[in-house]
N, C-alpha and C. Protein backbone atom coordinates (compact mmCIF):
# COMPACT_ATOMS: atom_id res chain seq x y z
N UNK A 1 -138.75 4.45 188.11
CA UNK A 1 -139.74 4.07 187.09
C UNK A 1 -139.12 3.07 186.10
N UNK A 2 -139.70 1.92 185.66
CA UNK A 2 -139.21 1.08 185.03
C UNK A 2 -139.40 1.99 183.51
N UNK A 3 -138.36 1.06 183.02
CA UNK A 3 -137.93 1.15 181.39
C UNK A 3 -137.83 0.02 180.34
N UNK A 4 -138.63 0.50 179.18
CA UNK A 4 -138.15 -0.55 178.45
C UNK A 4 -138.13 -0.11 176.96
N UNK A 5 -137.64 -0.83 176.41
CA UNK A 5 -137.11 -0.33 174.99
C UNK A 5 -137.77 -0.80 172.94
N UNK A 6 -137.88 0.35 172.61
CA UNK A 6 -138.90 -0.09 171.52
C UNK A 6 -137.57 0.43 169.99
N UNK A 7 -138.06 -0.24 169.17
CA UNK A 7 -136.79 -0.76 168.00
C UNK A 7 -137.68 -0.25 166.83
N UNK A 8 -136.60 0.92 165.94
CA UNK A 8 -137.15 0.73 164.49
C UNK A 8 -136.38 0.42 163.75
N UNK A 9 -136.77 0.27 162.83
CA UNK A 9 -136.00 -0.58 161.22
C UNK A 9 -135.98 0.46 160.19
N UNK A 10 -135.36 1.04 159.74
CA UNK A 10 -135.76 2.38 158.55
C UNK A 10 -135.14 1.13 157.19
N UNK A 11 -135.43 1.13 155.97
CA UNK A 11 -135.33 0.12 155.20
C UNK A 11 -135.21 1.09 153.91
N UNK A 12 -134.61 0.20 152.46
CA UNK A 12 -134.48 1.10 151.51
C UNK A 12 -134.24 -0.42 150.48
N UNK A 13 -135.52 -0.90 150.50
CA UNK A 13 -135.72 -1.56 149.10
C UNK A 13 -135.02 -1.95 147.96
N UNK A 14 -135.11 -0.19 147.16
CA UNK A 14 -134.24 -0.12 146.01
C UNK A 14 -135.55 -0.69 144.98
N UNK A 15 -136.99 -0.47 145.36
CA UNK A 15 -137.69 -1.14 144.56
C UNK A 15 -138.03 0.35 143.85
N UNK A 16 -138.56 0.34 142.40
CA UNK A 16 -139.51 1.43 142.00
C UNK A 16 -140.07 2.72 142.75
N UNK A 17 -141.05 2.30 143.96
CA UNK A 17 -142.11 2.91 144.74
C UNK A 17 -140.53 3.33 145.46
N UNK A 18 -139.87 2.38 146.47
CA UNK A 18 -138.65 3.52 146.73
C UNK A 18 -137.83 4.78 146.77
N UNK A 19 -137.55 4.28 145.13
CA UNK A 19 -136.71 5.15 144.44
C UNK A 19 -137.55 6.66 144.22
N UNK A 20 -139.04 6.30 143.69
CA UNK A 20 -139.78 7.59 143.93
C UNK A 20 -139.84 8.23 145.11
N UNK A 21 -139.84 7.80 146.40
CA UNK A 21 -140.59 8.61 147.60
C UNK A 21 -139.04 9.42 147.50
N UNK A 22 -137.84 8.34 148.12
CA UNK A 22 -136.10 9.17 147.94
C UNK A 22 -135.99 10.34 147.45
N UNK A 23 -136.23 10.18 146.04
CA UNK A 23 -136.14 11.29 144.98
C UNK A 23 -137.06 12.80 145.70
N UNK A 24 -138.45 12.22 146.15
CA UNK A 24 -138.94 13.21 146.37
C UNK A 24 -139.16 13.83 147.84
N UNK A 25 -138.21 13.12 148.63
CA UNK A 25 -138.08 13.16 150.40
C UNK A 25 -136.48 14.14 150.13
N UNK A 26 -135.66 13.37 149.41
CA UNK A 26 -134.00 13.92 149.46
C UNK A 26 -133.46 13.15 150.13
N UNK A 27 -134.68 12.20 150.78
CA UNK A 27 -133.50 11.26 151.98
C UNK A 27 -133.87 9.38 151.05
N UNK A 28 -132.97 8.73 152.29
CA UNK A 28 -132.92 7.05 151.68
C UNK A 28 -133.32 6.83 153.15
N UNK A 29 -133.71 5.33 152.97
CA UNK A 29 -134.49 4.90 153.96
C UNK A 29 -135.78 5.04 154.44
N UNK A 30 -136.42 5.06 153.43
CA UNK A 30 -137.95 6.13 153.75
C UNK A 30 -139.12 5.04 153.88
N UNK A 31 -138.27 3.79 154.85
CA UNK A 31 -139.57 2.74 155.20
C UNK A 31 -139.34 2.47 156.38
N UNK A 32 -140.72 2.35 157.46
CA UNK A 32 -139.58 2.75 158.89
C UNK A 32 -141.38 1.62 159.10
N UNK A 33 -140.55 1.20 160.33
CA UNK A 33 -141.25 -0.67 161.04
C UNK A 33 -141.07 -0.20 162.63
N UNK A 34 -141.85 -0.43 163.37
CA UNK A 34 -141.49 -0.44 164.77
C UNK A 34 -141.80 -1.61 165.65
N UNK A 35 -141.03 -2.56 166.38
CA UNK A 35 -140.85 -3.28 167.27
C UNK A 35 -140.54 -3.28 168.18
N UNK A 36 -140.10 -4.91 169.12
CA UNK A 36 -140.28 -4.75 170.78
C UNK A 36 -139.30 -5.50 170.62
N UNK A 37 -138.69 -5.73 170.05
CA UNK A 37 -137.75 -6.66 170.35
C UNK A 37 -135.99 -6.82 169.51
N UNK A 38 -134.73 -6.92 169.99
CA UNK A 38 -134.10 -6.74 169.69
C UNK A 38 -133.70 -7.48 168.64
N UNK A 39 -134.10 -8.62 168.58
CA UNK A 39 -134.00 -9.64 167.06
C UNK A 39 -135.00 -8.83 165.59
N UNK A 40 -135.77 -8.25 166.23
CA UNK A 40 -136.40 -7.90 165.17
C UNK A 40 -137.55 -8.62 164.53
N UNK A 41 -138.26 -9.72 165.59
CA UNK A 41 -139.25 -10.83 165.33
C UNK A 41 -140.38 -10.11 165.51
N UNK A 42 -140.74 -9.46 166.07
CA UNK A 42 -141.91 -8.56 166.35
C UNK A 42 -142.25 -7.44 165.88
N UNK A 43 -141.99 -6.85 164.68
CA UNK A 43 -141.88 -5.75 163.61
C UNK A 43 -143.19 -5.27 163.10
N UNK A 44 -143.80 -3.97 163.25
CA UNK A 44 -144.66 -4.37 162.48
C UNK A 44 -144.58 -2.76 161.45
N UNK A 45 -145.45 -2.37 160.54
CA UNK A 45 -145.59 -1.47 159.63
C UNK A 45 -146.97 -1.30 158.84
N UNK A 46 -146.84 -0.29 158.08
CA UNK A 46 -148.12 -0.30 157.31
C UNK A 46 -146.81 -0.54 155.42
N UNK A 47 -147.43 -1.54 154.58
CA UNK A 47 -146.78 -1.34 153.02
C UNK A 47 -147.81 -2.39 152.75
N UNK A 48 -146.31 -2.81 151.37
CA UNK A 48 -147.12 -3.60 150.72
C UNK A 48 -147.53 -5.12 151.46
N UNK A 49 -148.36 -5.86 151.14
CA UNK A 49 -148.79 -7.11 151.46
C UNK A 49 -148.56 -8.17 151.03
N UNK A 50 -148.35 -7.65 149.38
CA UNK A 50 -147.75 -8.82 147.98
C UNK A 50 -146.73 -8.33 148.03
N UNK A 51 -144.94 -8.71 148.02
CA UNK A 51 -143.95 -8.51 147.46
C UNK A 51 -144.32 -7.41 146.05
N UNK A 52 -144.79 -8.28 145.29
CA UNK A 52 -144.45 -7.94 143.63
C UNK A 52 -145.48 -7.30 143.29
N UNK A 53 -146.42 -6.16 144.85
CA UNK A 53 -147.28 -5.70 143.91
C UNK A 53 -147.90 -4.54 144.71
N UNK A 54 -146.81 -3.24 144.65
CA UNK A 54 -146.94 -2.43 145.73
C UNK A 54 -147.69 -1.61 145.91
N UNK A 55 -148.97 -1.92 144.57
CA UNK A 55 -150.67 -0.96 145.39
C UNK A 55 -151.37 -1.47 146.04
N UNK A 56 -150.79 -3.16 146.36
CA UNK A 56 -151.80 -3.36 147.80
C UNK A 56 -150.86 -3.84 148.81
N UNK A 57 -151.75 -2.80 149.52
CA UNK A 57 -151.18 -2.29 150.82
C UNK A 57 -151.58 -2.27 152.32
N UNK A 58 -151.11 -2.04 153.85
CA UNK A 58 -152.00 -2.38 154.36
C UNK A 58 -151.31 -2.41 156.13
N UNK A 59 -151.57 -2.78 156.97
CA UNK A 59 -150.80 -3.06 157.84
C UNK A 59 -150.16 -4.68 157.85
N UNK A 60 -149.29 -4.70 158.16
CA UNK A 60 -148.06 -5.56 158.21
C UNK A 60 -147.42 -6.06 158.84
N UNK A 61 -147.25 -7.34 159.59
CA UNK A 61 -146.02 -7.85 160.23
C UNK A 61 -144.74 -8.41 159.30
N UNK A 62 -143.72 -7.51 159.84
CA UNK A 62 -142.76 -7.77 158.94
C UNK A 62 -141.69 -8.65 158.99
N UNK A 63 -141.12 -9.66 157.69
CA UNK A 63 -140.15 -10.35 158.45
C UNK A 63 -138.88 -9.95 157.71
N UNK A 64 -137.96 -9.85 158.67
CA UNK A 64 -136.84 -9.02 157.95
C UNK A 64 -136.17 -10.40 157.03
N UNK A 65 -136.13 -11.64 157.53
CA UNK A 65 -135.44 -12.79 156.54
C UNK A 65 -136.03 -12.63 155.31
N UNK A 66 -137.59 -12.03 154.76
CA UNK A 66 -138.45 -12.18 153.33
C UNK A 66 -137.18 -11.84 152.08
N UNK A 67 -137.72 -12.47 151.02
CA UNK A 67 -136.35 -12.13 150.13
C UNK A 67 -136.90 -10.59 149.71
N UNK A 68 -138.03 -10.25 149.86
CA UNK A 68 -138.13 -8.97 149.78
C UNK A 68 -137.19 -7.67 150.38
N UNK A 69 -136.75 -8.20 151.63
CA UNK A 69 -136.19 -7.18 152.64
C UNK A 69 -135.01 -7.53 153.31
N UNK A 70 -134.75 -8.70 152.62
CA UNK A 70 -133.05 -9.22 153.51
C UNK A 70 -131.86 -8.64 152.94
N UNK A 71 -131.95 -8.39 151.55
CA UNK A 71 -130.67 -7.48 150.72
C UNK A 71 -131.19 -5.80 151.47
N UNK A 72 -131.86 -5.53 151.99
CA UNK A 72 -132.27 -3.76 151.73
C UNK A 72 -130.96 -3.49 152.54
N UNK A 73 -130.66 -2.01 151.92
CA UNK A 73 -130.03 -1.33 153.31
C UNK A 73 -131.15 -1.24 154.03
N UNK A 74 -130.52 -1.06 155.25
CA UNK A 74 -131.07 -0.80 156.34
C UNK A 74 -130.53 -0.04 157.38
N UNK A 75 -131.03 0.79 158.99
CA UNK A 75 -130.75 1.33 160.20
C UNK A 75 -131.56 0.83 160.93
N UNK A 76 -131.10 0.24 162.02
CA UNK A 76 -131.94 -0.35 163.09
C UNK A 76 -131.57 0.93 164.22
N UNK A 77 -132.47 1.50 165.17
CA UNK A 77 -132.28 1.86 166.01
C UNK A 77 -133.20 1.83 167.28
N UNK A 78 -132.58 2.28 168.64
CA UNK A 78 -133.83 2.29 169.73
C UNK A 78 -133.87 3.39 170.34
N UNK A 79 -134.93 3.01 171.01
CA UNK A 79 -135.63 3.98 172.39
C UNK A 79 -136.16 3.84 172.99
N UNK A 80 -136.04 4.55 174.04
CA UNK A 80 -136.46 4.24 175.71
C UNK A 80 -137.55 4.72 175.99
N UNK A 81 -138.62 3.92 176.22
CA UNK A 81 -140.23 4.53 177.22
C UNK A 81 -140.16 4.12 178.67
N UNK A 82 -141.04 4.64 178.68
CA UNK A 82 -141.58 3.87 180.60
C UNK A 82 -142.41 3.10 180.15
N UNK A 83 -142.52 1.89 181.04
CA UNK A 83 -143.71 0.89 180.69
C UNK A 83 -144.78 0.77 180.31
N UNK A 84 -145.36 2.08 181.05
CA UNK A 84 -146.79 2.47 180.69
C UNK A 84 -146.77 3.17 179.45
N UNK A 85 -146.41 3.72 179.14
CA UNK A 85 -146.10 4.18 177.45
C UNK A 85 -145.56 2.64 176.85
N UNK A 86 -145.18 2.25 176.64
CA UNK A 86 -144.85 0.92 176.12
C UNK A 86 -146.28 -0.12 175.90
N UNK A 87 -147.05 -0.28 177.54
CA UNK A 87 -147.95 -0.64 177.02
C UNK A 87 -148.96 -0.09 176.29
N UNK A 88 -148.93 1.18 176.51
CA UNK A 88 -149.90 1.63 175.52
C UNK A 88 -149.92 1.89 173.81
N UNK A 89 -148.66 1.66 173.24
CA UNK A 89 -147.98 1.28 172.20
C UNK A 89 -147.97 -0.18 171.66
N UNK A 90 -148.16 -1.17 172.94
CA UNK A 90 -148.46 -2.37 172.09
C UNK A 90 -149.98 -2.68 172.24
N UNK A 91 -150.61 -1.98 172.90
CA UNK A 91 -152.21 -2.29 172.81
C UNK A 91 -152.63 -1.34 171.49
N UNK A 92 -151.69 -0.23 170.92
CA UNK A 92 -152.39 0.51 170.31
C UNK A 92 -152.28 -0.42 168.96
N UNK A 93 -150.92 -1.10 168.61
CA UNK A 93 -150.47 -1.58 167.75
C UNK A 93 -151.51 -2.83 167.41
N UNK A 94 -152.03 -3.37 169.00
CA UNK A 94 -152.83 -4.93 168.61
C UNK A 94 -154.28 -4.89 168.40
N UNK A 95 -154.51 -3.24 168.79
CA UNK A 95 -156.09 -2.71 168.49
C UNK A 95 -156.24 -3.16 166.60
N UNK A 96 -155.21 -2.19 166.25
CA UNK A 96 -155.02 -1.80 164.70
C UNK A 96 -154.73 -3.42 164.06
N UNK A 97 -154.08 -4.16 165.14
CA UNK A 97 -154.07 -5.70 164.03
C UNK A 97 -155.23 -6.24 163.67
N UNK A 98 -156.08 -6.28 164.93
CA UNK A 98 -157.89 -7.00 165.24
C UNK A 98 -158.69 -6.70 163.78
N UNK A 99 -158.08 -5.44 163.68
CA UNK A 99 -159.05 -4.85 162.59
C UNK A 99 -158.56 -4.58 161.55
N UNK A 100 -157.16 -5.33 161.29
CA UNK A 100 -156.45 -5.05 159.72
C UNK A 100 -157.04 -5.29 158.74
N UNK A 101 -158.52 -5.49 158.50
CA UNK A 101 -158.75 -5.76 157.34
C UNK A 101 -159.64 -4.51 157.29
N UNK A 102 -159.82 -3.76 157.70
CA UNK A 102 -160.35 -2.39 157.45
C UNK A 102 -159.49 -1.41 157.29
N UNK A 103 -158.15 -1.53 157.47
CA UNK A 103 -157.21 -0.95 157.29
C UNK A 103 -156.15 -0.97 156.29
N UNK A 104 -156.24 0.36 155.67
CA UNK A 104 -155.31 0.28 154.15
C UNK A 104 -154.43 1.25 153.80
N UNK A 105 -153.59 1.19 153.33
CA UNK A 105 -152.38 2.08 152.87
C UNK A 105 -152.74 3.47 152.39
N UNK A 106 -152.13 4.61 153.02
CA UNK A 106 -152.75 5.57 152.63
C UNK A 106 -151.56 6.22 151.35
N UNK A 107 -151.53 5.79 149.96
CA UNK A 107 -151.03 6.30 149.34
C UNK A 107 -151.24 7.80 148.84
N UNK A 108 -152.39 7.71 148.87
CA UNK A 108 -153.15 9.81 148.81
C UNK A 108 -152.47 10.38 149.94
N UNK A 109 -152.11 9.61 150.97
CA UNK A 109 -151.38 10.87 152.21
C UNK A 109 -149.71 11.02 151.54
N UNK A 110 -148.95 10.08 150.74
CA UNK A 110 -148.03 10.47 150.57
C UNK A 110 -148.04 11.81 149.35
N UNK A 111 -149.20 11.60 148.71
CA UNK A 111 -148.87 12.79 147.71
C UNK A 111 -149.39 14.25 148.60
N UNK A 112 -150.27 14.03 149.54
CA UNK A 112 -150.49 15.49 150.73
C UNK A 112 -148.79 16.26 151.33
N UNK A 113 -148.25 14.81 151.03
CA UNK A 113 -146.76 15.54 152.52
C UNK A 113 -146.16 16.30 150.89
N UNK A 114 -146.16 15.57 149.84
CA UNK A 114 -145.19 15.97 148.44
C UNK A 114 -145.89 17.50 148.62
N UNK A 115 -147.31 17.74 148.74
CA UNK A 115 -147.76 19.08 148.47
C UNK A 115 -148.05 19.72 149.32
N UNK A 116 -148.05 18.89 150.59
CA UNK A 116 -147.58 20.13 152.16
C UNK A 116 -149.31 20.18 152.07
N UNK A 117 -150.43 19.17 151.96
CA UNK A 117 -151.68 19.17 152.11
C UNK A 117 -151.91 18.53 153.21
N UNK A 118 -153.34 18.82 153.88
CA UNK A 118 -153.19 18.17 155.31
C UNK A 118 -154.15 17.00 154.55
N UNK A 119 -153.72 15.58 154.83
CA UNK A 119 -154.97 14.84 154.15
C UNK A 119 -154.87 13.72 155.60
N UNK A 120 -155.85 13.85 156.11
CA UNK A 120 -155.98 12.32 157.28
C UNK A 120 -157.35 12.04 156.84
N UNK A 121 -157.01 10.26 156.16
CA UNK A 121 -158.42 9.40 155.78
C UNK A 121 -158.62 8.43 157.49
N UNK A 122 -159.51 8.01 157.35
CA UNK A 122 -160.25 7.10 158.49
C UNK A 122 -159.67 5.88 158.08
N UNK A 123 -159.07 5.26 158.74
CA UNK A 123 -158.16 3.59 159.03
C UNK A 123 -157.17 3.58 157.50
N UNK A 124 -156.41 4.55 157.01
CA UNK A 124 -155.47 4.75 156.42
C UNK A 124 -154.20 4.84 157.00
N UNK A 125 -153.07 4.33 156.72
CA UNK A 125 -151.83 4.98 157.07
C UNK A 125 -150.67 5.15 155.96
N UNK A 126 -149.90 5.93 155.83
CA UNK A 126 -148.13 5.14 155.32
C UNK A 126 -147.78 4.54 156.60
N UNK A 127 -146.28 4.41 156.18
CA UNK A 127 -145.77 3.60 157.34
C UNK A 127 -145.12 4.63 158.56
N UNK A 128 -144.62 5.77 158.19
CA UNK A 128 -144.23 6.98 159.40
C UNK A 128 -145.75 7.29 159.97
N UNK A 129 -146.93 7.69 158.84
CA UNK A 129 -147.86 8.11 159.73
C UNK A 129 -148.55 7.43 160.71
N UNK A 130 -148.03 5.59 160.37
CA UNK A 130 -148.20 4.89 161.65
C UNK A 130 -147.92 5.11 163.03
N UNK A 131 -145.93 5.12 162.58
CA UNK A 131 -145.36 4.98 163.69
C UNK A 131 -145.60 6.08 164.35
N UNK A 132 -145.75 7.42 163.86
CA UNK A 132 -145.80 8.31 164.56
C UNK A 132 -147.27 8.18 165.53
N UNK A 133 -148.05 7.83 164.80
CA UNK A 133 -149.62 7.74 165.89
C UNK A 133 -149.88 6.59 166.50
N UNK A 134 -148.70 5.89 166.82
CA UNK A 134 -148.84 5.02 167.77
C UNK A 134 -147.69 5.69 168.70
N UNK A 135 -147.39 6.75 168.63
CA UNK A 135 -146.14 6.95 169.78
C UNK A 135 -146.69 8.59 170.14
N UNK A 136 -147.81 8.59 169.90
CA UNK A 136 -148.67 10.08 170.09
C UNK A 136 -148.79 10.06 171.83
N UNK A 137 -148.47 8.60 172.33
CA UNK A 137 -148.31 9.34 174.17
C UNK A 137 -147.08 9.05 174.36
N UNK A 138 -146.37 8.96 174.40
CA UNK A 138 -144.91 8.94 174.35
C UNK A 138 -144.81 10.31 174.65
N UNK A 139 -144.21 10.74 175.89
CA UNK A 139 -143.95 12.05 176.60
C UNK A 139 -142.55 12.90 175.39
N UNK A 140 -141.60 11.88 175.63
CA UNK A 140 -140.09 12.39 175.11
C UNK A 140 -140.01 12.39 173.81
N UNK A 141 -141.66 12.14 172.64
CA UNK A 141 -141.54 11.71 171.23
C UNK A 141 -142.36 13.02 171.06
N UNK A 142 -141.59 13.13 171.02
CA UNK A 142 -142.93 14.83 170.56
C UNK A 142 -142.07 15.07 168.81
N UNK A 143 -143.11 15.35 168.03
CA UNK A 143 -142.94 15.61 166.69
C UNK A 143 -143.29 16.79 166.33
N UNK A 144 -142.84 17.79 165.68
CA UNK A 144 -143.42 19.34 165.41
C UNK A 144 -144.12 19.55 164.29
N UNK A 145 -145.10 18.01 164.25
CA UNK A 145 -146.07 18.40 162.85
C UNK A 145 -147.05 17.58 162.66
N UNK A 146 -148.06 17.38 161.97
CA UNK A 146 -148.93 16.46 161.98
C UNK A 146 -148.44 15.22 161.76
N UNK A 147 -149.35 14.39 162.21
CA UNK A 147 -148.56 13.01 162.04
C UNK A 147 -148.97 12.66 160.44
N UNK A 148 -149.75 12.94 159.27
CA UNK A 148 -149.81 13.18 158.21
C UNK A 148 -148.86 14.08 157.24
N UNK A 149 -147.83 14.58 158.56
CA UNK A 149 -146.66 14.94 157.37
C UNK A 149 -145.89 14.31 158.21
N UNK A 150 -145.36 13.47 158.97
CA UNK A 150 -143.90 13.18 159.63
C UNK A 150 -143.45 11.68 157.86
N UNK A 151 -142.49 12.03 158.33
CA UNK A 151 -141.49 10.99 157.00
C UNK A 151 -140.72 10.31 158.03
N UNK A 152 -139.97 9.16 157.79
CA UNK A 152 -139.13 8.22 158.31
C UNK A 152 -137.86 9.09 159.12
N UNK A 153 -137.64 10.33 157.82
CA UNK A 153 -136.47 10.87 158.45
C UNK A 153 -136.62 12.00 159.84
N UNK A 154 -138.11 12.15 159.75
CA UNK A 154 -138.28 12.94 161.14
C UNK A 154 -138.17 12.04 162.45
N UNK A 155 -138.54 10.75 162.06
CA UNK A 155 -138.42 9.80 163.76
C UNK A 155 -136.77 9.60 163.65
N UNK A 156 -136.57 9.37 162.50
CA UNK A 156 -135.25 8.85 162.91
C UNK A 156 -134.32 10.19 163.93
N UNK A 157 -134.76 11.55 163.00
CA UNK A 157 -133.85 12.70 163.70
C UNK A 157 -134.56 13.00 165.28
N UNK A 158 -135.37 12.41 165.82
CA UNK A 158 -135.42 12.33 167.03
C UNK A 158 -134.55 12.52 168.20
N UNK A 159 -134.58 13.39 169.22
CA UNK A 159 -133.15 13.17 170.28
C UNK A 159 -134.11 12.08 171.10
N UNK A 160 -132.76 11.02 171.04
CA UNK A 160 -132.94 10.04 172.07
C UNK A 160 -132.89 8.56 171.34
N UNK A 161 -132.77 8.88 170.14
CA UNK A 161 -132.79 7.50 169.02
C UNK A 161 -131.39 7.06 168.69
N UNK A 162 -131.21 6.36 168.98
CA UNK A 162 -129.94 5.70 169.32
C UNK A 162 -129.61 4.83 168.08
N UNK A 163 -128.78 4.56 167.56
CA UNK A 163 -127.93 3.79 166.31
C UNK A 163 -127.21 2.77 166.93
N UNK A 164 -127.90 1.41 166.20
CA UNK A 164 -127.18 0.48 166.53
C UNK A 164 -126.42 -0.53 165.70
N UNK A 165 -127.12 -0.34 164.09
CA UNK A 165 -126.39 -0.88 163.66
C UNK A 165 -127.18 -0.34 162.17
N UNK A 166 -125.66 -0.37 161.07
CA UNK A 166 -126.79 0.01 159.68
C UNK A 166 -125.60 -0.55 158.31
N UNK A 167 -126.36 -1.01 157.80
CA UNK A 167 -125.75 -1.78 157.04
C UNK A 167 -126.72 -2.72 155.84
N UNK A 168 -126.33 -4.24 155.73
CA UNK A 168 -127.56 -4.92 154.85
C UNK A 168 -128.32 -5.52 155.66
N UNK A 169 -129.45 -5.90 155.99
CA UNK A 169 -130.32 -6.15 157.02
C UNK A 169 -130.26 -7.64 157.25
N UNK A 170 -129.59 -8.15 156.07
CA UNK A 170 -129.31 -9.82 156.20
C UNK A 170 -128.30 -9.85 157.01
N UNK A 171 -127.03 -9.15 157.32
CA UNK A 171 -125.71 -8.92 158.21
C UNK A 171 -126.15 -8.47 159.90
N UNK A 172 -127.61 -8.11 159.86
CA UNK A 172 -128.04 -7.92 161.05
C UNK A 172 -127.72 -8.61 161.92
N UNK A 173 -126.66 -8.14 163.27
CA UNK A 173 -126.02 -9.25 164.21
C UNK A 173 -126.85 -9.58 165.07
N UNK A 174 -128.26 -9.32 165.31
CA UNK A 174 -128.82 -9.45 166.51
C UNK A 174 -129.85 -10.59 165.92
N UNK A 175 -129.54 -10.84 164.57
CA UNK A 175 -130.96 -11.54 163.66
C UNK A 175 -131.11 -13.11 164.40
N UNK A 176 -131.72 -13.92 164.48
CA UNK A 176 -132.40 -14.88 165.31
C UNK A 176 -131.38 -16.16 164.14
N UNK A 177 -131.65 -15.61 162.80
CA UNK A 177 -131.29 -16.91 161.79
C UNK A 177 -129.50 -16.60 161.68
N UNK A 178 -129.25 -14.71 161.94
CA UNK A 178 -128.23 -14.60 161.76
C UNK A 178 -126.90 -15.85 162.86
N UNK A 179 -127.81 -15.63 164.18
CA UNK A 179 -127.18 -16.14 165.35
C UNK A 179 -127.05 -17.45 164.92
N UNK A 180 -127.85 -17.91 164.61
CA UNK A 180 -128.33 -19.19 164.42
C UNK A 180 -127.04 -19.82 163.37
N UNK A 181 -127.13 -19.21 162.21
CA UNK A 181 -126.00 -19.26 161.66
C UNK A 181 -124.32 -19.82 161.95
N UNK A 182 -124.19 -18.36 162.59
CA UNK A 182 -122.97 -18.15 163.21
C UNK A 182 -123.10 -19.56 164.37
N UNK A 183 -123.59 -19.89 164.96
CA UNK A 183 -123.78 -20.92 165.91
C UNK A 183 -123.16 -22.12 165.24
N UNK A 184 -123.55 -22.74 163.84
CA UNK A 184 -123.54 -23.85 163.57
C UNK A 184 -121.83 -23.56 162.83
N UNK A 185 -121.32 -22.30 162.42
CA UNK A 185 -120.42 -22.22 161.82
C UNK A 185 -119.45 -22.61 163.45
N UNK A 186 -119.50 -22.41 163.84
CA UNK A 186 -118.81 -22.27 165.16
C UNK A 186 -118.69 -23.66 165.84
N UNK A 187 -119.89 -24.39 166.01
CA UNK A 187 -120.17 -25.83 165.98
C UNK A 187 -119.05 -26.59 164.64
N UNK A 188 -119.27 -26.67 163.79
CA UNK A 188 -118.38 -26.95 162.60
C UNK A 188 -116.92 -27.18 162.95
N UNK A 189 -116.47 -25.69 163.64
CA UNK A 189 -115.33 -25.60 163.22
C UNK A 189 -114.82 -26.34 164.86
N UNK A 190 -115.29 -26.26 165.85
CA UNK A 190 -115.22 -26.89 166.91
C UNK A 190 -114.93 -28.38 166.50
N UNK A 191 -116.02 -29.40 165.89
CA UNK A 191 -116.02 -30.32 165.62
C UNK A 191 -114.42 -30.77 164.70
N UNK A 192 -114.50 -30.01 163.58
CA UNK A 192 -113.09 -30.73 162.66
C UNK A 192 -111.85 -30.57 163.76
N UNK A 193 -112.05 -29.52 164.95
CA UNK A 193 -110.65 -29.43 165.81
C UNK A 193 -110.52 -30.16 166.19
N UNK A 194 -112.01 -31.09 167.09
CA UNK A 194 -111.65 -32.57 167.78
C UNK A 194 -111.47 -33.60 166.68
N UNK A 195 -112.18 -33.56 165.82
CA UNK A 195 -111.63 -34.64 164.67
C UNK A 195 -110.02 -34.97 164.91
N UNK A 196 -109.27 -33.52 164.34
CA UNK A 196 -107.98 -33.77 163.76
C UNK A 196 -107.42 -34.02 165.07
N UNK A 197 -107.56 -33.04 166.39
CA UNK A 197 -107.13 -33.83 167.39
C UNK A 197 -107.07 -35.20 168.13
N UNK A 198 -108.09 -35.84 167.50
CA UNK A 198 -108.50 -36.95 168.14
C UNK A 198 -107.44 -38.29 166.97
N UNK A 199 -107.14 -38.20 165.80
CA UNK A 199 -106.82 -38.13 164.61
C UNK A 199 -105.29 -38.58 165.52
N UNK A 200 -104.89 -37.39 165.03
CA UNK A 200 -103.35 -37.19 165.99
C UNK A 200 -103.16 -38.12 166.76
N UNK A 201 -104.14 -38.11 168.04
CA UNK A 201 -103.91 -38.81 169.34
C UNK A 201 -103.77 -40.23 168.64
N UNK A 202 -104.51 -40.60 167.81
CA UNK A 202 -104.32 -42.06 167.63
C UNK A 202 -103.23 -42.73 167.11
N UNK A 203 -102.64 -41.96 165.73
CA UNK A 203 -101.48 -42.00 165.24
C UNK A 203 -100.43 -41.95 166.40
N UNK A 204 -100.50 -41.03 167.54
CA UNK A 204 -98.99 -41.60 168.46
C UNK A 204 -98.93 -42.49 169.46
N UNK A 205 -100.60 -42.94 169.35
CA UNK A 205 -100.82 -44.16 170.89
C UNK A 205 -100.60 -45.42 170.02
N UNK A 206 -100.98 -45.36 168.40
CA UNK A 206 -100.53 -46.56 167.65
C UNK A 206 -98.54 -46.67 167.23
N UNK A 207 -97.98 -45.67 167.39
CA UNK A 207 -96.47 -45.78 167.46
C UNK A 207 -95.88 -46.06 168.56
């Protein structure tokens, strides 16, 4: 049976709204994105929409370069589906884009999980109660609770979620601009070697 592999991002701001959920989870990292891809270009989530203005809210494609999210800590990690679970994870994901504008941040569900209330609104999410109900067929993702109480730190404690890298999300080695980067530094330093070599050569063919 073929395999293929789906990527989350758990994130930690350090903004206001942050620092509250932390305080009242016990854990850090309590913003979690799920993608298809190992650069991290294909991300998506339910938050904010404005940087600087975190009651509107909503579903999201995320870009990890935004100056919003390039300092955050961060944990990138993966996991393995079968295809057919995979596709049904990105059709579920591109259903919910078609119609993002009916779709809005469910900040009333985060104060349900604070009080252990069951609250599920119609085209609401946070960002776990996303990920989790888009991975509701996912055989090996089984969660032991409503998807209106799962938190970032329940997918992450998942068996089968793999750690690949965690750190500042701008240091991300797999990042597209990171590579990109490193490419031209590398180019650079290539170039001044033939310079000075070439440099050299002339100075002893002119003696």
């Amino acid at each position: 049976m073929s395999e293929k592999t789906i990527y989350f991002l758990f994130t930690d701001t350090g903004t206001n709204l942050a620092k509250a959920i932390n305080f009242f989870t016990k854990q850090s990292l309590n913003h979690v994105s799920i993608g298809f891809d190992k650069e991290l270009h294909e991300l998506y989530s339910f938050g904010r929409k404005q940087p600087r203005n975190p009651f509107i809210g909503g579903f999201v494609r995320e870009d990890i370069h935004s100056d919003f999210l390039k300092k955050s800590n961060c944990a990138v990690y993966r996991f393995i589906v079968t295809e057919e679970e995979f596709r049904k994870i990105v059709d579920h994901i591109k259903r919910i884009e078609n119609q993002k504008r009916e779709y809005r941040y469910n900040f009333i569900g985060l104060i349900g999980i604070l009080l252990q209330i069951e609250i599920n609104r119609k085209c609401a999410f946070f960002c776990s109660q996303f990920v989790a109900t888009v991975l509701k067929d996912v055989k090996s993702f089984r969660l032991a609770k409503p998807t209106c109480f799962v938190t970032p730190g329940d997918i992450r404690a998942q068996k089968g979620m793999e750690l690949i890298y965690q750190g500042v999300l701008e240091e991300y080695p797999y990042s597209k601009k990171k590579q990109n980067k490193t490419n031209i530094e590398s180019t650079k330093v290539k170039q001044s070697f033939i310079f000075l070599l070439s440099s050299k050569v002339k100075r002893f063919v002119i003696r």
